[in-house]
Each structure stands twice: as structure tokens, then as C-alpha cells.
Protein backbone atom coordinates (compact mmCIF):
# COMPACT_ATOMS: atom_id res chain seq x y z
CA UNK A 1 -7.32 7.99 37.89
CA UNK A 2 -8.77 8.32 34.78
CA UNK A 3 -5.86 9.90 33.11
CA UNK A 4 -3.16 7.02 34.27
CA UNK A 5 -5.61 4.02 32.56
CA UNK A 6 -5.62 6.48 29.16
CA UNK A 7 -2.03 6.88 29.26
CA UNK A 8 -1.33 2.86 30.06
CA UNK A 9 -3.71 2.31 27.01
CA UNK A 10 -1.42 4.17 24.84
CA UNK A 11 1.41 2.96 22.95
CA UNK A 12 5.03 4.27 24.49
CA UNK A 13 6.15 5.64 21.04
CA UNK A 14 3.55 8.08 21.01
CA UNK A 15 3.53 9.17 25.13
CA UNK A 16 6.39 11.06 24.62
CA UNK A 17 5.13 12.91 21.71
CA UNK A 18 1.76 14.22 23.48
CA UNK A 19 1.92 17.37 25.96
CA UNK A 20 1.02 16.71 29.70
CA UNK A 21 -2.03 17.53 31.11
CA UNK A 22 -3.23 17.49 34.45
CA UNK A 23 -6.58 16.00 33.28
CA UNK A 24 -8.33 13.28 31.10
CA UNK A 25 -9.90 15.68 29.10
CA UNK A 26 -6.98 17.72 28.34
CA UNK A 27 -4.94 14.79 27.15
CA UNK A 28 -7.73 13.74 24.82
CA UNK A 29 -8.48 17.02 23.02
CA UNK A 30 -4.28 16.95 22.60
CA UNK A 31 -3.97 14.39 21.55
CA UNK A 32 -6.77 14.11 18.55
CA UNK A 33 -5.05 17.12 17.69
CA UNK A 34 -2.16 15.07 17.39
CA UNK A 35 -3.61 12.49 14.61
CA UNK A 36 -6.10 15.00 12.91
CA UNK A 37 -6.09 14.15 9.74
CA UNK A 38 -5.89 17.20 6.84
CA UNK A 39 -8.64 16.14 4.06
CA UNK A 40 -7.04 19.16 2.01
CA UNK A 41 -3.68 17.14 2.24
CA UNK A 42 -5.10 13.94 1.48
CA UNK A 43 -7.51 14.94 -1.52
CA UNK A 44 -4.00 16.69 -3.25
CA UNK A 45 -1.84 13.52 -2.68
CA UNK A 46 -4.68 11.63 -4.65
CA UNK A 47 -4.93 13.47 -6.98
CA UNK A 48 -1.29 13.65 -7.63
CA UNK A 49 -1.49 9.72 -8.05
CA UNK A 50 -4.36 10.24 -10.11
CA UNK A 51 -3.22 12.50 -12.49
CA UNK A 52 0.50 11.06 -12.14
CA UNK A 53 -0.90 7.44 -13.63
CA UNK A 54 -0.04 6.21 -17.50
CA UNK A 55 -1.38 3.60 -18.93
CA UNK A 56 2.23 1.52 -20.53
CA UNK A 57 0.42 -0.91 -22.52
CA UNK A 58 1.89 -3.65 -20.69
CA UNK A 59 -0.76 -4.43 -18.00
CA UNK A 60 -4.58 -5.81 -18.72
CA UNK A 61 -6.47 -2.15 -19.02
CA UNK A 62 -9.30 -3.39 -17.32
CA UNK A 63 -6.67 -3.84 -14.02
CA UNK A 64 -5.64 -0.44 -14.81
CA UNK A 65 -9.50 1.28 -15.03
CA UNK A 66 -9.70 -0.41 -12.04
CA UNK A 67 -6.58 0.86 -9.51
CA UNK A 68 -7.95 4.44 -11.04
CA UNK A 69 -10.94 3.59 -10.11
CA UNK A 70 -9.91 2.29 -6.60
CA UNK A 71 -7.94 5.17 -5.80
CA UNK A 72 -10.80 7.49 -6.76
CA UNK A 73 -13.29 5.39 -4.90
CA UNK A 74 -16.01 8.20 -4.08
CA UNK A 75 -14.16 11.46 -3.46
CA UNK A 76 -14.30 12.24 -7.09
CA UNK A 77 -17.31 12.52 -9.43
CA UNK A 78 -17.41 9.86 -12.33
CA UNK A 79 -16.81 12.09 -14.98
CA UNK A 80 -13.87 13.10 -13.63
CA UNK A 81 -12.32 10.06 -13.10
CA UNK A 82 -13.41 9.02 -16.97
CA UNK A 83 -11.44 11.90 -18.43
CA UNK A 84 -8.69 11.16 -16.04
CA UNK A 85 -8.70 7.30 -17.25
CA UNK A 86 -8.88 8.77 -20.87
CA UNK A 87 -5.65 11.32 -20.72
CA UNK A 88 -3.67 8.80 -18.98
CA UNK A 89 -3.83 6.43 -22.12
CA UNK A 90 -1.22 6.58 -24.70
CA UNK A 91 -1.72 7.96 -27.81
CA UNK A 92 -2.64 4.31 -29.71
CA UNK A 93 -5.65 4.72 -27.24
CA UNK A 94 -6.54 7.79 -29.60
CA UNK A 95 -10.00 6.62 -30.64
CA UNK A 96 -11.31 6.64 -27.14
CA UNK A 97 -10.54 10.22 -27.04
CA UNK A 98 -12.33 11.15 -29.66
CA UNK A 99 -15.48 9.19 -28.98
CA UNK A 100 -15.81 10.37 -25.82
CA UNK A 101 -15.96 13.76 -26.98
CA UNK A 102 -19.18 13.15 -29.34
């Protein structure tokens, strides 16, 4: 009984993508299995972004500091993120580079 009001719940698209199982338990445990999300996958794609990012000079910087900042929210320490914000400038950004390293 249990099992047919879990499976009504669910949305079509993703009954047909989820093993049967005789009971209610089953089908749960399968299907978190099904959405687990990898943190190892997630913390590379970020930091792909993150280290992907350049500064053009065409957009306020503060905006800029601030989607780095966003996407780093608090899975990275803030000293990372500040030398991440600081390689991504371009070179007229120089000065900051050096000051930081004082």
C-alpha cells in the first residue's frame, strides 16, 4: 500500500528510470541512490569556474569580486578565494599583486 502512494507521488519521467521493488523500503534506498549527489564532482566543477574566471575590464570589479565570491560561498577558505580574485585580474591590475604579497 505504501509503495503504490510513493510511486503516485513521483513524477512519471523518473518511474521508469528507478528499479522495481517489491517494497517501500527498497524503492527508497534506490532511488536516493538515484539522485545522490557526488560532492567530489561538484567541488571540481567549481573550481573549474573559479579558476576559469577573468576579469575583462569591462564590468564594475566590485560585481565581479562578488560572482567569485558567490560561487565560492563557504566551500573554500578566504584566502583562497583572494588569490583566486587576484590571478584572475589582468595584468593593469598588477599593483594588487604585489601588495598582497607584502
Amino acid at each position: 500500500m505504501c509503495l503504490i502512494i510513493i510511486k503516485r507521488s513521483i513524477l512519471e519521467a523518473f518511474q521508469g528510470s528507478i528499479p522495481k521493488s517489491q517494497s517501500a523500503r527498497k524503492f527508497l534506498i534506490k532511488f536516493e541512490q538515484f539522485f545522490t549527489i557526488n560532492e567530489k564532482a561538484e567541488v571540481i566543477n567549481l573550481l573549474a569556474k573559479l579558476i576559469s574566471m577573468k576579469y575583462k575590464g569591462k564590468r564594475n570589479i566590485r560585481k565581479y569580486i562578488m560572482k567569485m565570491s558567490n560561487l565560492a560561498s563557504n566551500q573554500f577558505g578566504e584566502d583562497l578565494l583572494m588569490h583566486l580574485v587576484l590571478i584572475s585580474f589582468l595584468t593593469h591590475f598588477g599593483q594588487f599583486k604585489v601588495n598582497d604579497n607584502t
